[in-house]
PDB file of N, CA and C in Angstrom:
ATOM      1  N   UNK A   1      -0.111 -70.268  45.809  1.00  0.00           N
ATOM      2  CA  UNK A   1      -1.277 -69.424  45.635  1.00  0.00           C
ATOM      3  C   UNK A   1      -1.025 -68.018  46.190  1.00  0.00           C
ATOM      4  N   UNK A   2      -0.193 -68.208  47.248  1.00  0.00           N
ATOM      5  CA  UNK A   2      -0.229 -66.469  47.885  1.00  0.00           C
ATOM      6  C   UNK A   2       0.709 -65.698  46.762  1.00  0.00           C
ATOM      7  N   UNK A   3       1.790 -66.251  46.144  1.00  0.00           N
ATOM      8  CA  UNK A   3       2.296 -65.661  45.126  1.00  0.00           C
ATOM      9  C   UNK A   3       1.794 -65.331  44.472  1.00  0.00           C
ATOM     10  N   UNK A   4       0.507 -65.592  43.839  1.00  0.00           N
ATOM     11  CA  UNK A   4      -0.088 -65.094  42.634  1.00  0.00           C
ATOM     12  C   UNK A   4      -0.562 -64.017  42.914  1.00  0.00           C
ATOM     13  N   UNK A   5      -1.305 -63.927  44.364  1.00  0.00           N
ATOM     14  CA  UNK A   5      -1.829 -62.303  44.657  1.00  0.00           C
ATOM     15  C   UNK A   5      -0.770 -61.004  44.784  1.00  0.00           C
ATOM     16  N   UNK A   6       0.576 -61.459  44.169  1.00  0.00           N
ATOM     17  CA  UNK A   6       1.420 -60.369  44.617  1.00  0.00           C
ATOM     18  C   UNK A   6       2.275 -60.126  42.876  1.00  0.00           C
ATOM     19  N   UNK A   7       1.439 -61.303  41.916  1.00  0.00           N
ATOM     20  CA  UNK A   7       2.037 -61.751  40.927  1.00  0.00           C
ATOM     21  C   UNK A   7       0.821 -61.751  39.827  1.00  0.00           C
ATOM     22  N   UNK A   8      -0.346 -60.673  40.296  1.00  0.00           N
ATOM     23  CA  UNK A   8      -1.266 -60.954  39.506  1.00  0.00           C
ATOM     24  C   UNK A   8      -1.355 -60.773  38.009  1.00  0.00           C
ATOM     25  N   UNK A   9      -2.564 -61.798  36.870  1.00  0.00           N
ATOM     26  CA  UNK A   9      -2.288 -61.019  35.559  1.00  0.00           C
ATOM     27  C   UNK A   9      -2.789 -59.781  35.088  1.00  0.00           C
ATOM     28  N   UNK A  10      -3.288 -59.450  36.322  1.00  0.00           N
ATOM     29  CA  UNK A  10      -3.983 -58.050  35.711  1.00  0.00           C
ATOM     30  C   UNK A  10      -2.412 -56.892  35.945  1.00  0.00           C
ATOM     31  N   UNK A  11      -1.474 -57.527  36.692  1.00  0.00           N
ATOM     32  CA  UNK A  11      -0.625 -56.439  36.980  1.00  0.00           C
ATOM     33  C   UNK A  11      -0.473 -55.401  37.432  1.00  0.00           C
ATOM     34  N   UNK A  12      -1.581 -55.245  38.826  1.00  0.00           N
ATOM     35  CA  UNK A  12      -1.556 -54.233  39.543  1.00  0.00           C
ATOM     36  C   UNK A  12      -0.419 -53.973  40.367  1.00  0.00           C
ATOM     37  N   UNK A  13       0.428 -55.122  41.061  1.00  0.00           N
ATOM     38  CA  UNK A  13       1.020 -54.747  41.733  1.00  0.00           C
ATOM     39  C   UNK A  13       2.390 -54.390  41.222  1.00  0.00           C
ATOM     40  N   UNK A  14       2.489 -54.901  40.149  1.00  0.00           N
ATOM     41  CA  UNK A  14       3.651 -54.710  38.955  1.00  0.00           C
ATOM     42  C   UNK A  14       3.487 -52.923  38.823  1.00  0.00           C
ATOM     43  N   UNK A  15       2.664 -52.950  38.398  1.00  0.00           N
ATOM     44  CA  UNK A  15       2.008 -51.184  38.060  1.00  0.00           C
ATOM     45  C   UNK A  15       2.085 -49.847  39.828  1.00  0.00           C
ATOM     46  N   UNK A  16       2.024 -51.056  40.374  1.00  0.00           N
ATOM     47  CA  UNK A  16       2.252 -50.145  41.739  1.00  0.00           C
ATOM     48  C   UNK A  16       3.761 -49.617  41.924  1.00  0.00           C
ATOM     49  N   UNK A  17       4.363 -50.964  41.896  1.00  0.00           N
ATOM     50  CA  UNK A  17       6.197 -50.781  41.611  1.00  0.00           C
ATOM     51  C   UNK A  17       7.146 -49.959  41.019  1.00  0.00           C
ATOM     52  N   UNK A  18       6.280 -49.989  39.706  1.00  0.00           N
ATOM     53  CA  UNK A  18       6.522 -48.680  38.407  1.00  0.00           C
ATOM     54  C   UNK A  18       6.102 -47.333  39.195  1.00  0.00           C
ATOM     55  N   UNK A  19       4.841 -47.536  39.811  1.00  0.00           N
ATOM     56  CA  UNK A  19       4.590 -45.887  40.327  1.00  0.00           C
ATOM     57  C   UNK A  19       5.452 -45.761  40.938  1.00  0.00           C
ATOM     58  N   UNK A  20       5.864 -46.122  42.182  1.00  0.00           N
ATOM     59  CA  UNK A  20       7.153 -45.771  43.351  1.00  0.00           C
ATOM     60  C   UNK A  20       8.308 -45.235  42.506  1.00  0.00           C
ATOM     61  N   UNK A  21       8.803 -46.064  41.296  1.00  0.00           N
ATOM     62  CA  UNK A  21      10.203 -45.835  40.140  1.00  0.00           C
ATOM     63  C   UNK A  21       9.410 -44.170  39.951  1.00  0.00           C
ATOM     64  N   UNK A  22       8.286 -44.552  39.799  1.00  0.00           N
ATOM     65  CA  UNK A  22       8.209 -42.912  38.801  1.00  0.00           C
ATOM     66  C   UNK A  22       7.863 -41.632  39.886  1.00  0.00           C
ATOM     67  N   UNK A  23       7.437 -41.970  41.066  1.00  0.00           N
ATOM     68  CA  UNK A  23       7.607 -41.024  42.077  1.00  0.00           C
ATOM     69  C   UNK A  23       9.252 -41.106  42.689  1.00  0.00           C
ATOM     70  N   UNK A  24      10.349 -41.746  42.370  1.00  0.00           N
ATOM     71  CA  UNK A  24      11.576 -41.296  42.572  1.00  0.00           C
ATOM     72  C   UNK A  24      11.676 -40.628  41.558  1.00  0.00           C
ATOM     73  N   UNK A  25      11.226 -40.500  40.527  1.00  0.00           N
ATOM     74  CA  UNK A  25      11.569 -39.511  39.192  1.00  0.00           C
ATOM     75  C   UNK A  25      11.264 -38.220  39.403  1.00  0.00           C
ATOM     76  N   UNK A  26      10.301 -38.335  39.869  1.00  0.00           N
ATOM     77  CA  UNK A  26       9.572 -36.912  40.099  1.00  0.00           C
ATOM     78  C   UNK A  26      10.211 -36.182  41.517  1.00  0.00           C
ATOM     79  N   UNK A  27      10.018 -36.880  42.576  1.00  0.00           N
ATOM     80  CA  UNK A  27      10.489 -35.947  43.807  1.00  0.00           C
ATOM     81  C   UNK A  27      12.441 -36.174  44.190  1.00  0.00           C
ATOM     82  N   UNK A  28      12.964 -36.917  43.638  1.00  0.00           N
ATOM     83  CA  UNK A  28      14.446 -37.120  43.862  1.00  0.00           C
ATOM     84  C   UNK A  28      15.155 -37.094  42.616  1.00  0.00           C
ATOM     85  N   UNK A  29      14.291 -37.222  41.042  1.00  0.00           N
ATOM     86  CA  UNK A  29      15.293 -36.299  39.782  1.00  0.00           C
ATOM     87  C   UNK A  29      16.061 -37.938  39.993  1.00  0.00           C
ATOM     88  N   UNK A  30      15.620 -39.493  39.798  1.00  0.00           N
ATOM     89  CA  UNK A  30      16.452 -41.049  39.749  1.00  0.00           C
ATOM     90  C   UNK A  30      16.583 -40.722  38.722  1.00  0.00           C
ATOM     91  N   UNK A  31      15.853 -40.526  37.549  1.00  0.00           N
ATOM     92  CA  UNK A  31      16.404 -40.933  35.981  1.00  0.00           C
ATOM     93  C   UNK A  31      15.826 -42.135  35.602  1.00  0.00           C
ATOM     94  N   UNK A  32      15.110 -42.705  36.490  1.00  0.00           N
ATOM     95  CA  UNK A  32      15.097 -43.929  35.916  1.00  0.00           C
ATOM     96  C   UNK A  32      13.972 -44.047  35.283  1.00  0.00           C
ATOM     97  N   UNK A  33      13.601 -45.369  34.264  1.00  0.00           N
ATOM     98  CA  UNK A  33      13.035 -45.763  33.156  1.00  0.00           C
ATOM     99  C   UNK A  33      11.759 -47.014  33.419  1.00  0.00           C
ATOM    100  N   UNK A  34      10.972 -46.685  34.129  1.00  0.00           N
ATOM    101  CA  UNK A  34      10.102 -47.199  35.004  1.00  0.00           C
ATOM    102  C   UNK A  34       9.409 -48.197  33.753  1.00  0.00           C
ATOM    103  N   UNK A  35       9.763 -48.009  32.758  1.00  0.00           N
ATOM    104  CA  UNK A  35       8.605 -49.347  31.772  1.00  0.00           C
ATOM    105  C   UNK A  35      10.421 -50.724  31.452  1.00  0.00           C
ATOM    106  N   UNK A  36      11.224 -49.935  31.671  1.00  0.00           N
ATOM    107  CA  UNK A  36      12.324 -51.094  31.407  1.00  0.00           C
ATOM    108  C   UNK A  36      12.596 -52.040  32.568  1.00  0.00           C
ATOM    109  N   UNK A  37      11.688 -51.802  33.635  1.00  0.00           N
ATOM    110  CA  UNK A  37      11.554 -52.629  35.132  1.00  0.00           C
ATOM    111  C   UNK A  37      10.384 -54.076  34.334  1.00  0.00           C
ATOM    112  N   UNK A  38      11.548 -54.964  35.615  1.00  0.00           N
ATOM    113  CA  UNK A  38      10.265 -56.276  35.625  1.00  0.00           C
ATOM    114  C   UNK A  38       9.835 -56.470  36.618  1.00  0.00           C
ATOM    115  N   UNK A  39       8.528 -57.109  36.990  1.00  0.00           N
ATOM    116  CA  UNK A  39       8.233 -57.207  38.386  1.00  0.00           C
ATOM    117  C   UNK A  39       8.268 -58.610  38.517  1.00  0.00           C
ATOM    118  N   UNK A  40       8.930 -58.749  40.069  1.00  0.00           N
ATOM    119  CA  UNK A  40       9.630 -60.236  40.722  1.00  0.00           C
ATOM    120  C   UNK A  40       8.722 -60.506  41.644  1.00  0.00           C
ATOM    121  N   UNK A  41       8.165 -61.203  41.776  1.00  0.00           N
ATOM    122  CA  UNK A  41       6.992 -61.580  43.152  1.00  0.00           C
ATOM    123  C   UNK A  41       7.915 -62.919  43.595  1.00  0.00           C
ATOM    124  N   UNK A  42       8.690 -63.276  45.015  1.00  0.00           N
ATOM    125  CA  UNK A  42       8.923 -64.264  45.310  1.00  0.00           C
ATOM    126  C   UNK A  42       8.428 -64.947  46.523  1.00  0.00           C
ATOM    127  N   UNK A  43       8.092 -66.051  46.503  1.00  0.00           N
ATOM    128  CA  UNK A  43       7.562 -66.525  48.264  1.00  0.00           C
ATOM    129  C   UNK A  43       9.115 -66.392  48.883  1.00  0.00           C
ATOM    130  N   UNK A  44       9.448 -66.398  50.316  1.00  0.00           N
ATOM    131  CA  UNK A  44      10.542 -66.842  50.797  1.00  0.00           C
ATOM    132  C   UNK A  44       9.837 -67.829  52.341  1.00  0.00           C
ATOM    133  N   UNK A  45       9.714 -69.137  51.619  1.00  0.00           N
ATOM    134  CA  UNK A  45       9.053 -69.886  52.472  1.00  0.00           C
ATOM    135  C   UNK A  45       9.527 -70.044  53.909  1.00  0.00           C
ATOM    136  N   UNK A  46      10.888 -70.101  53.887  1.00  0.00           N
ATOM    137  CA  UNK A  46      12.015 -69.902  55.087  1.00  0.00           C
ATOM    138  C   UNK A  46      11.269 -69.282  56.294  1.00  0.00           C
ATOM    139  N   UNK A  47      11.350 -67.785  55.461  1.00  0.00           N
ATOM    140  CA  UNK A  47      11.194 -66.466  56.801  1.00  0.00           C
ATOM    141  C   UNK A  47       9.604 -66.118  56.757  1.00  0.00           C
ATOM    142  N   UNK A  48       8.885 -66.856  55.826  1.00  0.00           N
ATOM    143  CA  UNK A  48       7.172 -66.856  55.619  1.00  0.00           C
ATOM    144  C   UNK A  48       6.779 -65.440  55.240  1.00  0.00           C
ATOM    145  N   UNK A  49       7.666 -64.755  54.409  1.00  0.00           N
ATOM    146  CA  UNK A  49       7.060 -63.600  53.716  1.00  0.00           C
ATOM    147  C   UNK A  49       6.781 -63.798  52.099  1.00  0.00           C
ATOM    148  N   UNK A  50       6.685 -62.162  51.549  1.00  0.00           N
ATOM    149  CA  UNK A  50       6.838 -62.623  50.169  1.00  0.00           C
ATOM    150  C   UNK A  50       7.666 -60.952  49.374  1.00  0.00           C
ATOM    151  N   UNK A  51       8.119 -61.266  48.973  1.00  0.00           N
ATOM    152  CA  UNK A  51       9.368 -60.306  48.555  1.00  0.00           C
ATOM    153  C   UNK A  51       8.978 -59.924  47.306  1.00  0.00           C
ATOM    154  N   UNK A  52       8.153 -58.690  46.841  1.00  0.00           N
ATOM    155  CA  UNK A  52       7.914 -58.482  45.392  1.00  0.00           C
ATOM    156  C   UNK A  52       9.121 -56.980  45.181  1.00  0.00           C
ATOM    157  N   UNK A  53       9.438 -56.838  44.161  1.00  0.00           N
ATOM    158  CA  UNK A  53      10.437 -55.877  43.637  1.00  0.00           C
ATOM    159  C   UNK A  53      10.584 -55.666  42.259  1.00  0.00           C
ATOM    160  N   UNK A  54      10.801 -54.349  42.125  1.00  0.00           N
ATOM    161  CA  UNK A  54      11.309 -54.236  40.517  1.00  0.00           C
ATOM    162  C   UNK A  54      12.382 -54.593  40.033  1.00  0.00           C
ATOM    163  N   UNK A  55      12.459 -55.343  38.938  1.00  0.00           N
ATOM    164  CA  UNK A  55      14.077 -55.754  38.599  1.00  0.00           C
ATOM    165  C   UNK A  55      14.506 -55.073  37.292  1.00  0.00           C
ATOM    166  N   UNK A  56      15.610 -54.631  37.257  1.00  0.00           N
ATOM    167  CA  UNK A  56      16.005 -54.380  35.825  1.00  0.00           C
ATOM    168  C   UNK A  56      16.781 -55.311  35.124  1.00  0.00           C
ATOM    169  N   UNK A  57      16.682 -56.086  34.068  1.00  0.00           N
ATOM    170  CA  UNK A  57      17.073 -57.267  33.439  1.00  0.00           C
ATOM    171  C   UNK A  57      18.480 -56.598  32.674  1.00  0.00           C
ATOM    172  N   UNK A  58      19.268 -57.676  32.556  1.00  0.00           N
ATOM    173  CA  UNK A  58      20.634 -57.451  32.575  1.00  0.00           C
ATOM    174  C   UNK A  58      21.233 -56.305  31.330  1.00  0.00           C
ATOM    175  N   UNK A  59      20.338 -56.416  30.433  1.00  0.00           N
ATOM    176  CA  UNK A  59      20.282 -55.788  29.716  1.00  0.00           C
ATOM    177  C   UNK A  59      20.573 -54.047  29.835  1.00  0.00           C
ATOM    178  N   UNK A  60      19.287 -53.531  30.374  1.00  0.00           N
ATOM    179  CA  UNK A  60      19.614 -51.991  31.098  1.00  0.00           C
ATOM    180  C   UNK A  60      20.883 -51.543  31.974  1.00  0.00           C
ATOM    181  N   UNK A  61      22.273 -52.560  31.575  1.00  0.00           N
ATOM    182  CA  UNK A  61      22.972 -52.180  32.627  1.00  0.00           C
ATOM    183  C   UNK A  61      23.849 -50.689  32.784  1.00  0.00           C
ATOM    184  N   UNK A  62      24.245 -50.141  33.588  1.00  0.00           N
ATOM    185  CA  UNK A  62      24.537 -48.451  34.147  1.00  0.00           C
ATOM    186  C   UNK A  62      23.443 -47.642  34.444  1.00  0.00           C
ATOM    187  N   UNK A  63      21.929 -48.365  34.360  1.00  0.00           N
ATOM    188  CA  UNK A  63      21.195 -47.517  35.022  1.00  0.00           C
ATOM    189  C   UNK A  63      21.355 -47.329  36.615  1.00  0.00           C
ATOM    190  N   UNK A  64      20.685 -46.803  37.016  1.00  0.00           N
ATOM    191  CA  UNK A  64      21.047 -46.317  38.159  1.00  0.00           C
ATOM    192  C   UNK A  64      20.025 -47.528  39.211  1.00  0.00           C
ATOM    193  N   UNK A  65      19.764 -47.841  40.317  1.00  0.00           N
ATOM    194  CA  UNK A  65      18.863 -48.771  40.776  1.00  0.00           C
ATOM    195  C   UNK A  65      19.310 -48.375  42.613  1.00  0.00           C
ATOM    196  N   UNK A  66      17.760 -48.247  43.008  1.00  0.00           N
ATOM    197  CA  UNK A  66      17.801 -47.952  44.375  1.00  0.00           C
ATOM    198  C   UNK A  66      16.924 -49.222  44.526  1.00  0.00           C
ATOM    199  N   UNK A  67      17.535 -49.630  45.935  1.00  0.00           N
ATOM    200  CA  UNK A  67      16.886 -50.144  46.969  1.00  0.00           C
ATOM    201  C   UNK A  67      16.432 -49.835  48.334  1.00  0.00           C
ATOM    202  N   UNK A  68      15.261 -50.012  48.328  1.00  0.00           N
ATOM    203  CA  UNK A  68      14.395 -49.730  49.856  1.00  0.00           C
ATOM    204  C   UNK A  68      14.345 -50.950  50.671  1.00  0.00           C
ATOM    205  N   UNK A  69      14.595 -50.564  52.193  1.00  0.00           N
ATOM    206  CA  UNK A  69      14.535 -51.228  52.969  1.00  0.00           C
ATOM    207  C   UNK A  69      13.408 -51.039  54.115  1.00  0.00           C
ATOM    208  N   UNK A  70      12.478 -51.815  54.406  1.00  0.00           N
ATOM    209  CA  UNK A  70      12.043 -51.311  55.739  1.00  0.00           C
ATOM    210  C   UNK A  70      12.537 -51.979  56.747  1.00  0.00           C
TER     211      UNK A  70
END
C-alpha cells in the first residue's frame, strides 16, 4: 500500500520526476527528454524506505542520465 502513494494513477509523482528532468534542462543545458522517462516507485523493505526514480528504458540508450544522491 505505501507503494502506491509514491506510484499513484493519477501520476503526480511520476510528473514531479519529469519536472526535476526538465529543471536540469533549463538551469544546467542536460538535454534530456523528460517524456522518454519512466517512473519506478520501489519499496526497499530491508532498509524501510521507498526509492522512486526516473528510468530511461533500454531503448533511449546514449542519452545522457544523472543521478542524485542525498
Amino acid at each position: 500500500m505505501l507503494t502506491a502513494a509514491y506510484d499513484d494513477g493519477a501520476d503526480t509523482t511520476a510528473e514531479f520526476n519529469k519536472n526535476v528532468l526538465s529543471a536540469l534542462n533549463r538551469r544546467l543545458g542536460a538535454g534530456l527528454n523528460p517524456p522518454a522517462f519512466d517512473h519506478v516507485a520501489l519499496r526497499e523493505a530491508d532498509n524501510k524506505w521507498i526509492e522512486m526514480r526516473p528510468f530511461l528504458p533500454a531503448a533511449q540508450a546514449g542519452t545522457a542520465v544523472f543521478v542524485m544522491r542525498s
